[in-house]
C-alpha atoms as a PDB file:
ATOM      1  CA  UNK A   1       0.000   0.000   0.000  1.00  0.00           C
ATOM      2  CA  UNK A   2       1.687   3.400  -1.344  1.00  0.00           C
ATOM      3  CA  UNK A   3       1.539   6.156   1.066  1.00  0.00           C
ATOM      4  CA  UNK A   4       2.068  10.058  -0.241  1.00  0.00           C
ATOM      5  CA  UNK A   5       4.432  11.905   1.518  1.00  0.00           C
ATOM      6  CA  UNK A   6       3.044  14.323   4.420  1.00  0.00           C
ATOM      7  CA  UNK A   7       3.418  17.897   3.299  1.00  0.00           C
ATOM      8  CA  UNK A   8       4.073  20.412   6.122  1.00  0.00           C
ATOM      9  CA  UNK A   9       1.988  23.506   6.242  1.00  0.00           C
ATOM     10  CA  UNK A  10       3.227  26.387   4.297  1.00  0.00           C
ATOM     11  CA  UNK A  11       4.381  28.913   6.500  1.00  0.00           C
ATOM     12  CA  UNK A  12       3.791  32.394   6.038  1.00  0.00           C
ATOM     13  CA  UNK A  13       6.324  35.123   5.706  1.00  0.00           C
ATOM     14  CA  UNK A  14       6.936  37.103   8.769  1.00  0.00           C
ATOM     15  CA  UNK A  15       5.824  40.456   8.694  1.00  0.00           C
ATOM     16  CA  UNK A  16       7.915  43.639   9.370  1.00  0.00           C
ATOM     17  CA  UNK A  17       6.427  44.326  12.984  1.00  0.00           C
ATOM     18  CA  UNK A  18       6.596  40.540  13.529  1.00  0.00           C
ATOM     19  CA  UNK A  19      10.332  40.554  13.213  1.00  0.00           C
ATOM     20  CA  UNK A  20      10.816  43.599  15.987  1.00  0.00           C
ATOM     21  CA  UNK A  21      13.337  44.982  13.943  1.00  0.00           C
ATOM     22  CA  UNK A  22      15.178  48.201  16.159  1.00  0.00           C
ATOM     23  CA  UNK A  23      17.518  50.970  15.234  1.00  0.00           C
ATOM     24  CA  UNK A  24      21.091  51.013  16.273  1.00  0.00           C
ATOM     25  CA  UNK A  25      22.449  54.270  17.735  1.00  0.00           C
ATOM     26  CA  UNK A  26      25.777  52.859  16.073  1.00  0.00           C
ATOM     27  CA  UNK A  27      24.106  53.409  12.483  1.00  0.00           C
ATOM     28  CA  UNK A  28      24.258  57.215  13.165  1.00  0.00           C
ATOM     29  CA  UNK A  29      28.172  57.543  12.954  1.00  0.00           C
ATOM     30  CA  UNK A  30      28.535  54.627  10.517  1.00  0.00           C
ATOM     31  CA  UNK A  31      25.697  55.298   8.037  1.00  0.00           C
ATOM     32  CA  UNK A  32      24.623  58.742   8.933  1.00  0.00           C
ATOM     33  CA  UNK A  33      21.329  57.750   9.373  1.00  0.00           C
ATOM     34  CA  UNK A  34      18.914  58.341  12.221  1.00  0.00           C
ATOM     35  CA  UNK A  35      15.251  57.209  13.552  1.00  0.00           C
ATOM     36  CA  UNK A  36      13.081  59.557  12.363  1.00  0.00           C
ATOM     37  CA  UNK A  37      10.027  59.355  11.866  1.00  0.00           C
ATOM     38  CA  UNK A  38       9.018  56.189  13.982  1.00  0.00           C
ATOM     39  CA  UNK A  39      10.452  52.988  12.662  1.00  0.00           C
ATOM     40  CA  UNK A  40      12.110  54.118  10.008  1.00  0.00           C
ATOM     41  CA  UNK A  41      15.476  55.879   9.169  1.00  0.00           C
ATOM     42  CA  UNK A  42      16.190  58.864   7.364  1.00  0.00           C
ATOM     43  CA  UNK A  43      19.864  59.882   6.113  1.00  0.00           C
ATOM     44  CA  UNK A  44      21.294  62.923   7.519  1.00  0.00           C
ATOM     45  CA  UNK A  45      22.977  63.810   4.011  1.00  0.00           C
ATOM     46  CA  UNK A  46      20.143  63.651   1.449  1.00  0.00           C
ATOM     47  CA  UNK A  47      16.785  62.928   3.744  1.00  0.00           C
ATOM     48  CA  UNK A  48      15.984  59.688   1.824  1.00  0.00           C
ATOM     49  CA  UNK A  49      13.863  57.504   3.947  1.00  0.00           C
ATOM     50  CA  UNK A  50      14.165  53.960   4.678  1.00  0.00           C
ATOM     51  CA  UNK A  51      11.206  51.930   5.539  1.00  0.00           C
ATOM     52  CA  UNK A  52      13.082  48.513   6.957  1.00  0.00           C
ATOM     53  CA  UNK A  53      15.235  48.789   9.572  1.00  0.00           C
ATOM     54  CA  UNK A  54      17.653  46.597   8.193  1.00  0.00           C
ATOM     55  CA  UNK A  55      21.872  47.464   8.542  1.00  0.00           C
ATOM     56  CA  UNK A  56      21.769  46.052   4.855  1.00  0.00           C
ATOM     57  CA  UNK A  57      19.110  48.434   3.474  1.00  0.00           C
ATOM     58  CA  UNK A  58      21.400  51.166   5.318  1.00  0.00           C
ATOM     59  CA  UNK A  59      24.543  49.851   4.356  1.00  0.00           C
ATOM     60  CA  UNK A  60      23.682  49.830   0.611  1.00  0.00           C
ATOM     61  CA  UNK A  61      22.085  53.209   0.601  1.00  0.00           C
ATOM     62  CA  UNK A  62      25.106  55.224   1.983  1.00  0.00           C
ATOM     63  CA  UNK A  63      27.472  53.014   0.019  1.00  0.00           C
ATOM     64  CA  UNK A  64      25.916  53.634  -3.209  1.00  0.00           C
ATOM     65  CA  UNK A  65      24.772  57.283  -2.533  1.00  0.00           C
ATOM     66  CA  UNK A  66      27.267  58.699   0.077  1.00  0.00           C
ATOM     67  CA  UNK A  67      30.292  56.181  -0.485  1.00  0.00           C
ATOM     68  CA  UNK A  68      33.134  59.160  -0.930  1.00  0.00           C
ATOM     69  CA  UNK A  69      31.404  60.567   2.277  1.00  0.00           C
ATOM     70  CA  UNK A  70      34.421  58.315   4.310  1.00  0.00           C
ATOM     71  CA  UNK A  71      37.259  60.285   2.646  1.00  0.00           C
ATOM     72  CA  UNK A  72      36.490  63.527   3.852  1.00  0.00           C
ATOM     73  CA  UNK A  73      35.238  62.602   7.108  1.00  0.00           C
ATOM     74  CA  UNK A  74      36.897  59.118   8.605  1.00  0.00           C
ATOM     75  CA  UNK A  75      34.636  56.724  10.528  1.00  0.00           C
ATOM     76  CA  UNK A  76      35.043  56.898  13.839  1.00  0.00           C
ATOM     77  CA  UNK A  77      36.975  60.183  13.596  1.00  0.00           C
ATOM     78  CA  UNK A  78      36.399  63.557  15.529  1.00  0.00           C
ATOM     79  CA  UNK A  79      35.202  65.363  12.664  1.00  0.00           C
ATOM     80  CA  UNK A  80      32.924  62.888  11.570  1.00  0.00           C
ATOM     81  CA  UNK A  81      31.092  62.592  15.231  1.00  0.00           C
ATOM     82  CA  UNK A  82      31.059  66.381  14.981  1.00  0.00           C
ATOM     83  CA  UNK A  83      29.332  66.451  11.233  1.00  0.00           C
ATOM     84  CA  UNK A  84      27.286  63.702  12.505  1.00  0.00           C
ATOM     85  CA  UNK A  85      26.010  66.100  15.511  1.00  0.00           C
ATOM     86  CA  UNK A  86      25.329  69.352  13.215  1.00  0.00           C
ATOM     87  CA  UNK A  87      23.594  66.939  11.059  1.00  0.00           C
ATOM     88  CA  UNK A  88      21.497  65.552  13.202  1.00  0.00           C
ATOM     89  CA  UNK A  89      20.734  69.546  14.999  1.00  0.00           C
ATOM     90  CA  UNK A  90      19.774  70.669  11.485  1.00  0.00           C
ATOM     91  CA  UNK A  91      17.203  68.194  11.100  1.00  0.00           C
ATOM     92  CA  UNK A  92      15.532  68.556  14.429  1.00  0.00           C
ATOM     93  CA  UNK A  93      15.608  72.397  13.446  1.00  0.00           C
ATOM     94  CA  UNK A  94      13.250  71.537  10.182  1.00  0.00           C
ATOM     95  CA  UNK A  95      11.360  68.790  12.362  1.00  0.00           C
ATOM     96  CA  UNK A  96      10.427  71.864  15.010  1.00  0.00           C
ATOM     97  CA  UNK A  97       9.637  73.966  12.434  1.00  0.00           C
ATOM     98  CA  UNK A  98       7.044  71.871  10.668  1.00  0.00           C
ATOM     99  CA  UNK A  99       5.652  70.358  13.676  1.00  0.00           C
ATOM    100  CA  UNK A 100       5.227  74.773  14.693  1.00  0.00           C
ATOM    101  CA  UNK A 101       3.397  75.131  11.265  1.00  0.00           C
ATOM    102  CA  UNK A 102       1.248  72.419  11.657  1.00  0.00           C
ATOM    103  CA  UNK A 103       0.108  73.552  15.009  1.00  0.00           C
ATOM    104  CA  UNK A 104      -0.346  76.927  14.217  1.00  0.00           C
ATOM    105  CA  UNK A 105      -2.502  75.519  10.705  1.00  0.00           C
ATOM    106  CA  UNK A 106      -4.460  73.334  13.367  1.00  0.00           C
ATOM    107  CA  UNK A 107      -4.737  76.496  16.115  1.00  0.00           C
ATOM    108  CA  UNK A 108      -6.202  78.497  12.971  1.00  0.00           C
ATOM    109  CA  UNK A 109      -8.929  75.619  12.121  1.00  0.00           C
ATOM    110  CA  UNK A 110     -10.361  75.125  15.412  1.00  0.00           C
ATOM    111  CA  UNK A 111     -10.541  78.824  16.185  1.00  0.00           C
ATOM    112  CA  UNK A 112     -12.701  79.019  12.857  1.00  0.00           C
ATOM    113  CA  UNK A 113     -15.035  76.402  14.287  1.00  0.00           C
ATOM    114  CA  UNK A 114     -15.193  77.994  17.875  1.00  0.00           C
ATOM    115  CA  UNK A 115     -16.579  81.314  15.696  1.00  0.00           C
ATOM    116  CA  UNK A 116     -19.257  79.498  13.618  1.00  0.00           C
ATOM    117  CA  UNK A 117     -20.139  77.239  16.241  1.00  0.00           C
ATOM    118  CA  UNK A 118     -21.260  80.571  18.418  1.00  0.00           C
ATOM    119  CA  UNK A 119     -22.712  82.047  15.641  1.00  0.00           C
ATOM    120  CA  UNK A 120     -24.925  79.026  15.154  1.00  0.00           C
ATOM    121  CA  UNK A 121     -25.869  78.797  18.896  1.00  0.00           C
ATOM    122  CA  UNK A 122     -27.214  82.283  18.668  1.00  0.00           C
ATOM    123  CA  UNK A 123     -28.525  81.448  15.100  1.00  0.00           C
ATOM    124  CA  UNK A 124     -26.440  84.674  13.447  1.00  0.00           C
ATOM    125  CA  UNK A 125     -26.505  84.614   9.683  1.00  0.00           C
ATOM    126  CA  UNK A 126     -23.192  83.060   8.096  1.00  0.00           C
ATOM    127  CA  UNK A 127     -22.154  86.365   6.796  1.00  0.00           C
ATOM    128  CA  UNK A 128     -21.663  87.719   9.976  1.00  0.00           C
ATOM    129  CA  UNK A 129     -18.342  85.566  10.396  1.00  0.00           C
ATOM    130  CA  UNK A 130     -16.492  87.936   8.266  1.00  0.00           C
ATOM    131  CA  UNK A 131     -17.409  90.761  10.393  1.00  0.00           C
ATOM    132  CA  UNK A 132     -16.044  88.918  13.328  1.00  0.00           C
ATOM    133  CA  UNK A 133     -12.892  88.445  12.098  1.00  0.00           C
ATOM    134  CA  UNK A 134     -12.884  92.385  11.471  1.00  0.00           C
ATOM    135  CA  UNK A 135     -13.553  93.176  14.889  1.00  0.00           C
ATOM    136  CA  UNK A 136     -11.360  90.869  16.258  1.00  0.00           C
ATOM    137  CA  UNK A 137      -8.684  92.578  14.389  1.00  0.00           C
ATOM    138  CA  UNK A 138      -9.857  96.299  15.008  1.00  0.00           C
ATOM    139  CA  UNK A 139      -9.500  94.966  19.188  1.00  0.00           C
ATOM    140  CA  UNK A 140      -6.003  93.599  18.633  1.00  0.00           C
ATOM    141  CA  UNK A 141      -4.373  96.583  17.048  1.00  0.00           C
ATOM    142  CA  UNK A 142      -5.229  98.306  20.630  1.00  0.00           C
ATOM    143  CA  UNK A 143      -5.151  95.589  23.180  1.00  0.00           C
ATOM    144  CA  UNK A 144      -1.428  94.429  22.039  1.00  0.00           C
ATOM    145  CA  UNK A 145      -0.464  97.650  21.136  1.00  0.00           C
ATOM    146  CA  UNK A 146       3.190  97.133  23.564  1.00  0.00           C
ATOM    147  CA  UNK A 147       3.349  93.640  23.279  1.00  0.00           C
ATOM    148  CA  UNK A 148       6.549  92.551  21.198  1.00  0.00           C
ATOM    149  CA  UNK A 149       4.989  90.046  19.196  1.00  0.00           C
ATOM    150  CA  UNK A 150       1.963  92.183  17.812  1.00  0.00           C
ATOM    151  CA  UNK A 151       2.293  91.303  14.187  1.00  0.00           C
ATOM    152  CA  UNK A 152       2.348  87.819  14.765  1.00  0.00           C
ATOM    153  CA  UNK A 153      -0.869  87.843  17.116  1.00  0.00           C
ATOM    154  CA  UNK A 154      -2.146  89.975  13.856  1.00  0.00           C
ATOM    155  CA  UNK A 155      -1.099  87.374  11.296  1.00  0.00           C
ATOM    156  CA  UNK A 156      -2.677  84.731  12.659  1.00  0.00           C
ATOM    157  CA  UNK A 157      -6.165  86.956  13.334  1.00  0.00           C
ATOM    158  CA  UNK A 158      -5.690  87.287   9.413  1.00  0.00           C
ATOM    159  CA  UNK A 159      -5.302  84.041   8.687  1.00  0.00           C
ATOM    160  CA  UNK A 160      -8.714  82.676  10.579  1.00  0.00           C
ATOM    161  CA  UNK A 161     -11.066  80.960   7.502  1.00  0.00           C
ATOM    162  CA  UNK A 162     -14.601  82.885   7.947  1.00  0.00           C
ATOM    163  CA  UNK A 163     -15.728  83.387   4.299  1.00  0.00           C
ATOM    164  CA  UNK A 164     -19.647  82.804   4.180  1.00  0.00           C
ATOM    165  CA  UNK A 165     -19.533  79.276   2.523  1.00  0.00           C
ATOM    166  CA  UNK A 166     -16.374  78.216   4.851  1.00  0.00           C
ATOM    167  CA  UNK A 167     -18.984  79.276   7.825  1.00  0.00           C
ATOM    168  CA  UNK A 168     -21.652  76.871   6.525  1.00  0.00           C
ATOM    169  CA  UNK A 169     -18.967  73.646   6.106  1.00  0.00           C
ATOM    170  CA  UNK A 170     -17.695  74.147   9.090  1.00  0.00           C
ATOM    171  CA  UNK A 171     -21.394  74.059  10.773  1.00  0.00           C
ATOM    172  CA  UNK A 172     -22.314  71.349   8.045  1.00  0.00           C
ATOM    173  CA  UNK A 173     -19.415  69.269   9.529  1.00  0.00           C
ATOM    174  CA  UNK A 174     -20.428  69.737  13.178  1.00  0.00           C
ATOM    175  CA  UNK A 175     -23.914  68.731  12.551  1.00  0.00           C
ATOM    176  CA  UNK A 176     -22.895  65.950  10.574  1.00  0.00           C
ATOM    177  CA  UNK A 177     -20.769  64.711  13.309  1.00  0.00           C
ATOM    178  CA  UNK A 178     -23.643  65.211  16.339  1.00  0.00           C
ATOM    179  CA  UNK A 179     -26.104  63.370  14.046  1.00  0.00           C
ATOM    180  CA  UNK A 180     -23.483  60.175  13.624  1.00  0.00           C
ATOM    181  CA  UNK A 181     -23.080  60.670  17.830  1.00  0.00           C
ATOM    182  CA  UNK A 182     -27.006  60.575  17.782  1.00  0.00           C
ATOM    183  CA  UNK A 183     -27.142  57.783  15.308  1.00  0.00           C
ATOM    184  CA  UNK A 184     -24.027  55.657  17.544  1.00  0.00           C
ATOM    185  CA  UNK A 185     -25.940  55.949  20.911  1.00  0.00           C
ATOM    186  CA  UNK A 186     -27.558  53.302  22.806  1.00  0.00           C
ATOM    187  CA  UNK A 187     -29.153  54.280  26.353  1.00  0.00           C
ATOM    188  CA  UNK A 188     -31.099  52.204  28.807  1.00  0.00           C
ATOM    189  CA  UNK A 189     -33.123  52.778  31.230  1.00  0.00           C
ATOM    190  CA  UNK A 190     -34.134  50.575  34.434  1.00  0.00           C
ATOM    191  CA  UNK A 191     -36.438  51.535  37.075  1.00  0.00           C
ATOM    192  CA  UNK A 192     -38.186  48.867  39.416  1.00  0.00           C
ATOM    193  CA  UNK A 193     -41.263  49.676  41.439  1.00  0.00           C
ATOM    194  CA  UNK A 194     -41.361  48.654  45.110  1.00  0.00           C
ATOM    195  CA  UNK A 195     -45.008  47.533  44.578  1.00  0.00           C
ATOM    196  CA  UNK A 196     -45.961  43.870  44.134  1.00  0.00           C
ATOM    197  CA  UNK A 197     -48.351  44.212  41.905  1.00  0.00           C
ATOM    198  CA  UNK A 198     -46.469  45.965  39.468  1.00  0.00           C
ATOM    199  CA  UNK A 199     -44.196  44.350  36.869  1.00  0.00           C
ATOM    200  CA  UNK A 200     -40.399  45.399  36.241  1.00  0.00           C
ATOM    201  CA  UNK A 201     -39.619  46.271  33.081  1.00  0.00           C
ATOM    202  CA  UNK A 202     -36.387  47.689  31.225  1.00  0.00           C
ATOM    203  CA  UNK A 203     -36.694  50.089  28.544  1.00  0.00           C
ATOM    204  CA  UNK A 204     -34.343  50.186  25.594  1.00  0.00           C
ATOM    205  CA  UNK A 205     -33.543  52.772  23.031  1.00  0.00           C
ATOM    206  CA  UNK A 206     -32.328  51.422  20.070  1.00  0.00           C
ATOM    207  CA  UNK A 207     -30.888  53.590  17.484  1.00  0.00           C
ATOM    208  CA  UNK A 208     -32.188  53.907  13.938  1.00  0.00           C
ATOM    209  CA  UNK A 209     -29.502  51.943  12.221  1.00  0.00           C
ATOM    210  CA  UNK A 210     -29.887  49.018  14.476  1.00  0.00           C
ATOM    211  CA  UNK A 211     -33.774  49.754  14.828  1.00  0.00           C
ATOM    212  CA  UNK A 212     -34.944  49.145  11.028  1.00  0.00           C
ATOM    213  CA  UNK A 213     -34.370  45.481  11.210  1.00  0.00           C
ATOM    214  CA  UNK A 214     -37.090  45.356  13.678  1.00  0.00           C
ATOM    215  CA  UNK A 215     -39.468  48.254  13.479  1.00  0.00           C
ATOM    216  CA  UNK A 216     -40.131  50.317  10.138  1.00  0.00           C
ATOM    217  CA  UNK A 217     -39.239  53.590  11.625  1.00  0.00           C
ATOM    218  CA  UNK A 218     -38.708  57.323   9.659  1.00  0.00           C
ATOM    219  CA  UNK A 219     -34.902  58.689   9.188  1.00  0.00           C
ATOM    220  CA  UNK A 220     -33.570  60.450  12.189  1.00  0.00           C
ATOM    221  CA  UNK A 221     -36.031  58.364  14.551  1.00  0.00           C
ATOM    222  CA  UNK A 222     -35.372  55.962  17.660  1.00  0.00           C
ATOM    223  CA  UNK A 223     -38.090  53.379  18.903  1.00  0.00           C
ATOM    224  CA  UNK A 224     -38.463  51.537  21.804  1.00  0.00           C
ATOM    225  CA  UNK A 225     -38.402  48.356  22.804  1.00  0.00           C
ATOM    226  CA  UNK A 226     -39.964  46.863  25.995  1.00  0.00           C
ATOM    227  CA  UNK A 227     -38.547  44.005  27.158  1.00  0.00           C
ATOM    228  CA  UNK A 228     -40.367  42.333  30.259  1.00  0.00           C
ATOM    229  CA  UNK A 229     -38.110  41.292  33.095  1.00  0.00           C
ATOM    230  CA  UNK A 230     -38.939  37.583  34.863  1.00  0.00           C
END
């Protein structure tokens, strides 16, 4: 009686993350590379990025990109740990600086949704949100009249979004994101009377999406669901 061979299940490959690949302060001063951003290395010289932290990956990019680099500045040489240092303060320099942008783009955004979300409270028409961003200006010309930064606190007054339409996106977008809250929630209720003749029950608010299976409700709509406790 022939028997076939037993085949082993195929394995698969290992992933990046499964491999917990780390980067080696030594690749810093021998490749010129550094961790940045998280798990994965960028070269100090031309601010390629590397995706695997593998020495070969590193190895091969500085030796086919950077490989006369070693003749001017030795490895493991004074001058190379110092060029290695400036390197690596230049590039936190243009790190800070984008991060400080982003903020400040981010800062501008949510002050812009702060205005129209008032406005809306107090049901103001969208056109009023330019006007807003003219008084606020008009104030800040005399309130930080001494103060040393001034035109900065001006520029980024100037730079608040408040046109009309970007007023109604910006108070579409809320809405839009209370209504998928709304549409999320669950809540329950319990209550249970101290009388004997009465009956506990739980009551259950179901929200539309998981409600239509059950009920044929409108859009926008909850029902409820009694549910008798034994």
């Amino acid at each position: 009686m022939a028997y076939s061979p037993v085949t082993k299940p195929c394995k698969r490959p290992r992933s990046i993350q499964s491999e917990h690949r780390s980067f080696q302060a030594a690749w810093e001063e021998e490749y010129l590379f550094v961790e940045w951003p998280k798990e994965k290395a960028t070269c100090l010289l031309c601010k390629e990025k590397v995706n695997v932290l593998k020495r070969y990956n590193l190895e091969r990019h500085y030796k086919t990109r950077h490989a006369s680099y070693s003749e001017n500045f030795p490895l493991h040489s004074q001058l190379r740990s110092a060029k290695v240092a400036s390197l690596k303060q230049t590039l936190l320099s243009q790190q800070k600086l984008f991060l400080c942008q982003m903020k400040e783009s981010e800062a501008v955004t949510e002050a812009s949704f702060k205005i129209c979300y008032l406005l809306a409270k107090h049901k103001k028409p969208f056109t009023e949100a330019e006007l807003v961003k003219k008084c606020f200006l008009s104030a800040a010309e005399i309130l930080f009249e001494n103060y040393s930064n001034k035109s900065s606190i001006l520029k980024e007054i100037g730079a608040l979004q408040l046109s009309d339409s970007t007023c109604a996106r910006r108070i579409e977008a809320m809405g839009e994101n209370i209504q998928e809250q709304v549409i999320r929630a669950v809540s329950i209720a319990m209550d249970e009377s101290t009388d004997i003749g009465d009956v506990a029950q739980l009551l259950v608010w179901v929200s539309l999406e998981k409600a239509l299976a059950y009920a044929p409700v409108g859009r926008n709509t909850c029902c409820a669901l009694f549910l008798d406790l034994y």
